[in-house]
PDB file of N, CA and C in Angstrom:
ATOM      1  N   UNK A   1     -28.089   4.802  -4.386  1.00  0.00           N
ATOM      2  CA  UNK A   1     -27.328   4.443  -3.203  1.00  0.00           C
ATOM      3  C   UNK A   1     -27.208   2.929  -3.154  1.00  0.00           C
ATOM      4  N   UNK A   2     -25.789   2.575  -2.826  1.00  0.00           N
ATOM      5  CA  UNK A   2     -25.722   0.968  -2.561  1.00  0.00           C
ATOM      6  C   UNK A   2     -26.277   0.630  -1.562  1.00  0.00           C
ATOM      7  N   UNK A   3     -26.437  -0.515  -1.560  1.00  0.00           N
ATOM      8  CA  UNK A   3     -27.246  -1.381  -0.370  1.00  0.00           C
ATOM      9  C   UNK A   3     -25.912  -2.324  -0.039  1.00  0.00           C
ATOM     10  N   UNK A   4     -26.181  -2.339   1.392  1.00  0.00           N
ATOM     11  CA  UNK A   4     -25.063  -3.264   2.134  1.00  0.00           C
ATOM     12  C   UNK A   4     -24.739  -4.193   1.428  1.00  0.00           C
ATOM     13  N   UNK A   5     -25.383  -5.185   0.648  1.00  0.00           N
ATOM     14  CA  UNK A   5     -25.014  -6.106  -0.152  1.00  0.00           C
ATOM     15  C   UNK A   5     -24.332  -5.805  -1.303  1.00  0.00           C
ATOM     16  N   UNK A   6     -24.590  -4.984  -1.957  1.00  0.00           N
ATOM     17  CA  UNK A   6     -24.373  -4.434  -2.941  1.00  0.00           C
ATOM     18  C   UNK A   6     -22.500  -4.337  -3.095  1.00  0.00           C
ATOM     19  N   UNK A   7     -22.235  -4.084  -1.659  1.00  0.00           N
ATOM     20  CA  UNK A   7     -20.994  -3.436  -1.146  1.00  0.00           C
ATOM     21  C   UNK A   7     -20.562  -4.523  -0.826  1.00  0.00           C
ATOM     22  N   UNK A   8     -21.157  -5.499  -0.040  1.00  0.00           N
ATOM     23  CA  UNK A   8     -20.253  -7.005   0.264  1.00  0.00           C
ATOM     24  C   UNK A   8     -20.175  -7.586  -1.344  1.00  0.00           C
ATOM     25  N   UNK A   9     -20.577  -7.399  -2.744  1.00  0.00           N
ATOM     26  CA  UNK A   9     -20.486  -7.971  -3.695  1.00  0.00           C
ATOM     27  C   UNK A   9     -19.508  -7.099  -4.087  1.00  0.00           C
ATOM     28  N   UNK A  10     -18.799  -6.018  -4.188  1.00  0.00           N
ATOM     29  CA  UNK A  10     -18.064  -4.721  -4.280  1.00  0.00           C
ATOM     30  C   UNK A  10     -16.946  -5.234  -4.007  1.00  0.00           C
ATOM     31  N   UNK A  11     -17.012  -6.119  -2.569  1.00  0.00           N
ATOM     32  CA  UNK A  11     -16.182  -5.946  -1.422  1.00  0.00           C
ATOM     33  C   UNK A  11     -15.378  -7.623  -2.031  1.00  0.00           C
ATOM     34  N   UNK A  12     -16.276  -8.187  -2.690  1.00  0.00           N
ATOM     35  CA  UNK A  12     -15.641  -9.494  -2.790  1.00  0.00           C
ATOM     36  C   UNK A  12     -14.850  -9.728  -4.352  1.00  0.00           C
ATOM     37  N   UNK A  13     -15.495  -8.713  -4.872  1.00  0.00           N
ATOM     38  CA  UNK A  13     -15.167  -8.533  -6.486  1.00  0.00           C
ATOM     39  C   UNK A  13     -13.768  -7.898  -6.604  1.00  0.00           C
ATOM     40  N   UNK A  14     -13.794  -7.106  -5.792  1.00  0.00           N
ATOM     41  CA  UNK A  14     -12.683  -6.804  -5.489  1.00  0.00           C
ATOM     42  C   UNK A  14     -11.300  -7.407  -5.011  1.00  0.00           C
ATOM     43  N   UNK A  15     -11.951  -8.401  -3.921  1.00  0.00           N
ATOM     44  CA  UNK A  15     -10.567  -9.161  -3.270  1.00  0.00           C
ATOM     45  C   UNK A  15     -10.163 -10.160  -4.494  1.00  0.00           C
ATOM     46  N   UNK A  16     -11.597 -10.508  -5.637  1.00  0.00           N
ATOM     47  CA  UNK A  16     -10.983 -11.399  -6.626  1.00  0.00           C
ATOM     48  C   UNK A  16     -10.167 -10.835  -7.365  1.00  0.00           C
ATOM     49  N   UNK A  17     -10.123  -9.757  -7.457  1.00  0.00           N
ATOM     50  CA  UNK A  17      -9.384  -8.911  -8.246  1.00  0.00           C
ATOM     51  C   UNK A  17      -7.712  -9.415  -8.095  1.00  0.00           C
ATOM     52  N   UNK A  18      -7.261  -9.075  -6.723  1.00  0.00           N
ATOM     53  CA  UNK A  18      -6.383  -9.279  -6.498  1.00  0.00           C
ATOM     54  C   UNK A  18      -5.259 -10.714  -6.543  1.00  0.00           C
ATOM     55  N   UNK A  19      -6.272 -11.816  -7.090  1.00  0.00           N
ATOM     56  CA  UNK A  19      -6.109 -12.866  -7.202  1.00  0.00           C
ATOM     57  C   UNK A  19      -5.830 -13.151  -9.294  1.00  0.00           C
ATOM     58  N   UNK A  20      -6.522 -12.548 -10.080  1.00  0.00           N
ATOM     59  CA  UNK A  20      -6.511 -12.472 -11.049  1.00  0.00           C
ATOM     60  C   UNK A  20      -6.240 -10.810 -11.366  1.00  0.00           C
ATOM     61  N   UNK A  21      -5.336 -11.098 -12.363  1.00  0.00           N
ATOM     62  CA  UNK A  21      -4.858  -9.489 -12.499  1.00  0.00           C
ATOM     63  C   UNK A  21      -5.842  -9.185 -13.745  1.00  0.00           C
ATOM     64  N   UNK A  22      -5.903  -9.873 -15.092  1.00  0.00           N
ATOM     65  CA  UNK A  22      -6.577  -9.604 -16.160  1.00  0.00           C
ATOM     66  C   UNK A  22      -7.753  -9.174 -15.652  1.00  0.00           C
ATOM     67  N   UNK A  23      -8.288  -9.891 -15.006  1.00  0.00           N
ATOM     68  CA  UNK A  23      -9.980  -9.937 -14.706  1.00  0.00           C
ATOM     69  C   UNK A  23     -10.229  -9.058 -13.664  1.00  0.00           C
ATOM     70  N   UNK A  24      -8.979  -8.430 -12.796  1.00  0.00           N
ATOM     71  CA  UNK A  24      -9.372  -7.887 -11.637  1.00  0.00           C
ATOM     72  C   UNK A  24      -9.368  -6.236 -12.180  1.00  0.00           C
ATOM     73  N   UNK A  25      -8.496  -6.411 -13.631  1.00  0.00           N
ATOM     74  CA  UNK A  25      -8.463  -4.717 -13.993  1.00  0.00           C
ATOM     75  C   UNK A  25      -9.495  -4.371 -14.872  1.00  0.00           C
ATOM     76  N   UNK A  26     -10.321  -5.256 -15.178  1.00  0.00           N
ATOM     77  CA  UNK A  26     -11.513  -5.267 -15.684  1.00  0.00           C
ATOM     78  C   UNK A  26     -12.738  -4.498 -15.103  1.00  0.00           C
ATOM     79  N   UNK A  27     -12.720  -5.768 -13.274  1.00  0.00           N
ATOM     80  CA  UNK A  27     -13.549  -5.659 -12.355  1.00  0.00           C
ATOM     81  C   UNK A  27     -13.683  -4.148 -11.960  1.00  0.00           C
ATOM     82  N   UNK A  28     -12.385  -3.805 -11.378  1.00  0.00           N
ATOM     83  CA  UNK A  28     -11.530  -2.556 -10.777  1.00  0.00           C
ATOM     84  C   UNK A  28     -12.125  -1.178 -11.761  1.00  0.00           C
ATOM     85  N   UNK A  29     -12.128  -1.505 -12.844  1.00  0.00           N
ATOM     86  CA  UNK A  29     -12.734  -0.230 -13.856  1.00  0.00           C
ATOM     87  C   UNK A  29     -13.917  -0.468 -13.847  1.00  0.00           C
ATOM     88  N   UNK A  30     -14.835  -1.138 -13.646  1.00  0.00           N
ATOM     89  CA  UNK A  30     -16.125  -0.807 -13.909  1.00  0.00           C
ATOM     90  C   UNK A  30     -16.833  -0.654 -12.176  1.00  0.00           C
ATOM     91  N   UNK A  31     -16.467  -1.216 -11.311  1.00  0.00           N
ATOM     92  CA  UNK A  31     -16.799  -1.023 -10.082  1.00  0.00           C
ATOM     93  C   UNK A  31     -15.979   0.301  -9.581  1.00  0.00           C
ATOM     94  N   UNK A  32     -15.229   1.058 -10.217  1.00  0.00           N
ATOM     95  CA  UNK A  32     -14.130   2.376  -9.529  1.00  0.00           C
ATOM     96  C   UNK A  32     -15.243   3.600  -9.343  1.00  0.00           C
ATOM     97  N   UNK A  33     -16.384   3.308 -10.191  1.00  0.00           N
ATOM     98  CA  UNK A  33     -17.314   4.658 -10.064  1.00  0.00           C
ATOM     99  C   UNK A  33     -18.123   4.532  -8.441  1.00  0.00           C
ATOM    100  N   UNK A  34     -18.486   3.232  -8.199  1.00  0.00           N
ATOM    101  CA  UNK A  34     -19.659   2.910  -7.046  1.00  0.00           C
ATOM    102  C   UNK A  34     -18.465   3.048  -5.662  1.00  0.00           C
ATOM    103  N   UNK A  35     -17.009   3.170  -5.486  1.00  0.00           N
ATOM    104  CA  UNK A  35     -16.347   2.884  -4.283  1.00  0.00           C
ATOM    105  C   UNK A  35     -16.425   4.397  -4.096  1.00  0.00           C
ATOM    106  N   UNK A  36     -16.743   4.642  -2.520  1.00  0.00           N
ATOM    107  CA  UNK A  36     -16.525   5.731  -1.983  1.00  0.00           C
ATOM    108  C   UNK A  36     -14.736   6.600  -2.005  1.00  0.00           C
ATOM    109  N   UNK A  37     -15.463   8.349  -2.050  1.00  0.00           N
ATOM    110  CA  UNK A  37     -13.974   8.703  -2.509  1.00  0.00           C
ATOM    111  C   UNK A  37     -12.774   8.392  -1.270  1.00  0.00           C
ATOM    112  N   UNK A  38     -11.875   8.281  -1.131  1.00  0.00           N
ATOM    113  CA  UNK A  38     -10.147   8.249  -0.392  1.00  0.00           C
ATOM    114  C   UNK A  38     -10.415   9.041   0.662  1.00  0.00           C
ATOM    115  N   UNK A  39     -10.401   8.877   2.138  1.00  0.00           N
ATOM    116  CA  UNK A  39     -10.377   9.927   3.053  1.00  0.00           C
ATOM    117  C   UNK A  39      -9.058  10.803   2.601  1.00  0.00           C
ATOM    118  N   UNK A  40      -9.165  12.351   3.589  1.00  0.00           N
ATOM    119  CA  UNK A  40      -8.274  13.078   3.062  1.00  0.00           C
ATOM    120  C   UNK A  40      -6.983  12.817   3.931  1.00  0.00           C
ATOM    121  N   UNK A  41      -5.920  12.847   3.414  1.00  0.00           N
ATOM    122  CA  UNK A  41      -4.700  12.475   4.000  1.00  0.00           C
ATOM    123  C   UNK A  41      -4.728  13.586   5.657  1.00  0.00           C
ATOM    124  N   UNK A  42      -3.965  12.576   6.245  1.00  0.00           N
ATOM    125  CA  UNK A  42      -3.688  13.368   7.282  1.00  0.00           C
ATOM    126  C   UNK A  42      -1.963  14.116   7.647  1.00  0.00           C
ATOM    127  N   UNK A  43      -2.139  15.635   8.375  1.00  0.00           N
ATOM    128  CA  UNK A  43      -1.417  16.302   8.458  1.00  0.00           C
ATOM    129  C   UNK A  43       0.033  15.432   9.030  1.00  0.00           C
ATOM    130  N   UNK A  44       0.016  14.427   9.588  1.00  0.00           N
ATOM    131  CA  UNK A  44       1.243  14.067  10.354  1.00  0.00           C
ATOM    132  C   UNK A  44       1.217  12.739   9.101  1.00  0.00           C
ATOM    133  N   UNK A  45       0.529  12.632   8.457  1.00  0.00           N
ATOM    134  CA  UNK A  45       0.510  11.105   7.837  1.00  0.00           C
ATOM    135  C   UNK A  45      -0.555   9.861   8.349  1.00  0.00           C
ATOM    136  N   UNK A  46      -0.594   8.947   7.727  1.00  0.00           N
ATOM    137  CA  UNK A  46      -1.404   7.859   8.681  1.00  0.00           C
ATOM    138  C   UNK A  46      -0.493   6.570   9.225  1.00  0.00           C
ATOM    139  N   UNK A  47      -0.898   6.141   9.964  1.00  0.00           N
ATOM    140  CA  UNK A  47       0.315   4.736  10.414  1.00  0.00           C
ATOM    141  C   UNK A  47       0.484   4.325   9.542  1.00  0.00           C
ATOM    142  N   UNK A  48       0.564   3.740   8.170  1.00  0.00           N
ATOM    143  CA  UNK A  48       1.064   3.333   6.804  1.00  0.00           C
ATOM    144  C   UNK A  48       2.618   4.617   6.610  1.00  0.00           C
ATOM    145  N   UNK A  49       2.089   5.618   6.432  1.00  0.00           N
ATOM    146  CA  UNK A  49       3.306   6.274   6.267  1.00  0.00           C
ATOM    147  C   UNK A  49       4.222   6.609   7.467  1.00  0.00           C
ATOM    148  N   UNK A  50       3.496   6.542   8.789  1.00  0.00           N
ATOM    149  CA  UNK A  50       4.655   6.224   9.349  1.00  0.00           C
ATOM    150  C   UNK A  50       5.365   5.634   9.448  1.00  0.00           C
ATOM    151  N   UNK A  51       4.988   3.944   9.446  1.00  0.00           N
ATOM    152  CA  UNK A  51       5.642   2.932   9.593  1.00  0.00           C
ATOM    153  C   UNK A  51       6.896   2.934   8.687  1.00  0.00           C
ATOM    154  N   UNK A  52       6.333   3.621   7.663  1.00  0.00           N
ATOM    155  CA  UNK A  52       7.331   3.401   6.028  1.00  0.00           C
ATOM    156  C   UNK A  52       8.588   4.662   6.687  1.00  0.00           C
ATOM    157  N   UNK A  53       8.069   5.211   6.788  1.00  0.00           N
ATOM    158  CA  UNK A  53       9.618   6.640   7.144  1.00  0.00           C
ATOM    159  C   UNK A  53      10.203   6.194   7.911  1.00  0.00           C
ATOM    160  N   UNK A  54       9.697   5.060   9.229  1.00  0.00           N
ATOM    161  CA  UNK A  54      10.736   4.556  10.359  1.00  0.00           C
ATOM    162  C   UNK A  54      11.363   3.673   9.759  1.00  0.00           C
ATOM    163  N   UNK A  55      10.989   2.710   8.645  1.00  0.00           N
ATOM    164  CA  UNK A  55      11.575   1.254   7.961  1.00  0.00           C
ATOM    165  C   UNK A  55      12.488   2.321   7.159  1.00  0.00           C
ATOM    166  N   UNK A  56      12.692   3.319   6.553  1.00  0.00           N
ATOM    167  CA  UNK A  56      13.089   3.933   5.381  1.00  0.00           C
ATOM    168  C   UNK A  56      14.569   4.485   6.616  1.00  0.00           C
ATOM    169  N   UNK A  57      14.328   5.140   7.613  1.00  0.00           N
ATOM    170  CA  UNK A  57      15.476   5.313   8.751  1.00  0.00           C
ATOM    171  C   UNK A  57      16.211   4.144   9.225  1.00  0.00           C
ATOM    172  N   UNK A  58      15.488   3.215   9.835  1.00  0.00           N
ATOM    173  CA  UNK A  58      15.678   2.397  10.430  1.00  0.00           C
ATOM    174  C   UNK A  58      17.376   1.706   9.031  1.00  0.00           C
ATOM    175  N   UNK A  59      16.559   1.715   7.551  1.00  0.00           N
ATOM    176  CA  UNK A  59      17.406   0.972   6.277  1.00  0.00           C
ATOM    177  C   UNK A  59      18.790   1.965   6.445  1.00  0.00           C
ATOM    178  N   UNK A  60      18.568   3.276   6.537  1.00  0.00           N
ATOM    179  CA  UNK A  60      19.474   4.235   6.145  1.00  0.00           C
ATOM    180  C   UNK A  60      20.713   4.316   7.174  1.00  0.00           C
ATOM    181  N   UNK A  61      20.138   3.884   8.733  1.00  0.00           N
ATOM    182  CA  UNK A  61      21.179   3.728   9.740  1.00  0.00           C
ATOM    183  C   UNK A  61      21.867   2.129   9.604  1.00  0.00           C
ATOM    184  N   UNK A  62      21.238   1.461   9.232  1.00  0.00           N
ATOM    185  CA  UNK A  62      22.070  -0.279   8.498  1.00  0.00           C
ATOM    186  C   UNK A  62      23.154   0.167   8.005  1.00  0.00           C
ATOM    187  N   UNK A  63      22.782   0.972   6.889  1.00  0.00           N
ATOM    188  CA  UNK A  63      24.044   1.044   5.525  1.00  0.00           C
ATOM    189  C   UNK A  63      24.956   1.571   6.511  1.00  0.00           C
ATOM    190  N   UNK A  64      24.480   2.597   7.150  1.00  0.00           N
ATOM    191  CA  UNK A  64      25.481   3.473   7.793  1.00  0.00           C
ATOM    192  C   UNK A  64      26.487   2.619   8.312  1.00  0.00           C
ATOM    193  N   UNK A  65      26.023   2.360   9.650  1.00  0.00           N
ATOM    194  CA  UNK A  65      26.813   1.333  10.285  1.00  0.00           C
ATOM    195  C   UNK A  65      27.159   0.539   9.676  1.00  0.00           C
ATOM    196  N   UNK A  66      27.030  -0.333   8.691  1.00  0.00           N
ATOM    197  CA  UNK A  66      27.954  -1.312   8.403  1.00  0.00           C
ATOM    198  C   UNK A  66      28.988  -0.710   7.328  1.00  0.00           C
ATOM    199  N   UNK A  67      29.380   0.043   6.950  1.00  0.00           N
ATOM    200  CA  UNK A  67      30.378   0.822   5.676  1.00  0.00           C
ATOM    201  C   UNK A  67      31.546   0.719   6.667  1.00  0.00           C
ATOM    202  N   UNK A  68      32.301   0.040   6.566  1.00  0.00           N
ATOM    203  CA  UNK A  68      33.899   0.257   6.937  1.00  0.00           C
ATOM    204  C   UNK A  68      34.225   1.112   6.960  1.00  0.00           C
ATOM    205  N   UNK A  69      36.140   1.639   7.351  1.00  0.00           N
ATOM    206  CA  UNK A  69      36.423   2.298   7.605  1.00  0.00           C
ATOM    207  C   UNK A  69      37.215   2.951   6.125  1.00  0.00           C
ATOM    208  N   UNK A  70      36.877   2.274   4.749  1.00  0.00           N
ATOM    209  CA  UNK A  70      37.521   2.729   4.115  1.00  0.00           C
ATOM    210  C   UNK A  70      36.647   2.667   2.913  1.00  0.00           C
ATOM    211  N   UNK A  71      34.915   2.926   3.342  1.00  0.00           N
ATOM    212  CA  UNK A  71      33.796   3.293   2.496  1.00  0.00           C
ATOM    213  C   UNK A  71      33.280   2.129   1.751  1.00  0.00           C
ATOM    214  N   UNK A  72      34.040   0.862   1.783  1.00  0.00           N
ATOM    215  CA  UNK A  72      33.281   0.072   1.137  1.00  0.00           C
ATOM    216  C   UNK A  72      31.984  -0.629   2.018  1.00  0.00           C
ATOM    217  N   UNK A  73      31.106  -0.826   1.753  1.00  0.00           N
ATOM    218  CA  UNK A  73      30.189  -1.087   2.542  1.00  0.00           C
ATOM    219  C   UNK A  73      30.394  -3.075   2.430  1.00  0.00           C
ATOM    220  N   UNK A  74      30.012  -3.492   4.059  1.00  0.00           N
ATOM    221  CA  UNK A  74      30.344  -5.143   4.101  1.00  0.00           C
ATOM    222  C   UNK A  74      29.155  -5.858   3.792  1.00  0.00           C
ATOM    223  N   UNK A  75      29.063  -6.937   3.147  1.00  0.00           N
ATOM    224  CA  UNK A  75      28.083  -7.612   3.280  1.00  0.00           C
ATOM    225  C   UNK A  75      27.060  -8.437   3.776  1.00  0.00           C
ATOM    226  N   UNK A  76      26.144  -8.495   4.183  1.00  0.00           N
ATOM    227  CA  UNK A  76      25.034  -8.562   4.730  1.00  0.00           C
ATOM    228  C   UNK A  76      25.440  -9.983   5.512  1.00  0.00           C
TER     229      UNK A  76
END
């Protein structure tokens, strides 16, 4: 079992990761065994996927509305 520290060294190895890609896919594979597994998705989604389906509507009513009356769509 990790020890709190263990996990703030986890926790920081990680954010370097994201800063260096070579070294972070290094980090990322040998620390992937000690990170706890993914909660299980939820039935409606989580606010991440909501947000994304309203931005994904929100894009789809843009195009809409702006397409003229003779299908070419106007520019931004």
């Amino acid at each position: 079992m990790q020890t709190d520290r263990s996990h703030r060294f986890a926790a920081l190895a990680l954010g370097t990761t994201a800063i260096f890609d070579v070294t972070g896919a290094v980090i990322y594979r040998v620390l992937r065994s000690g990170l706890p597994p993914p909660p299980p998705p939820d039935a409606a989604g989580g606010p991440f996927q909501q947000a994304t389906r309203e931005l994904q509507d929100a894009h789809h009513e843009a195009i809409t509305r702006a397409r003229a009356k003779d299908g070419v769509t106007l520019p931004a």
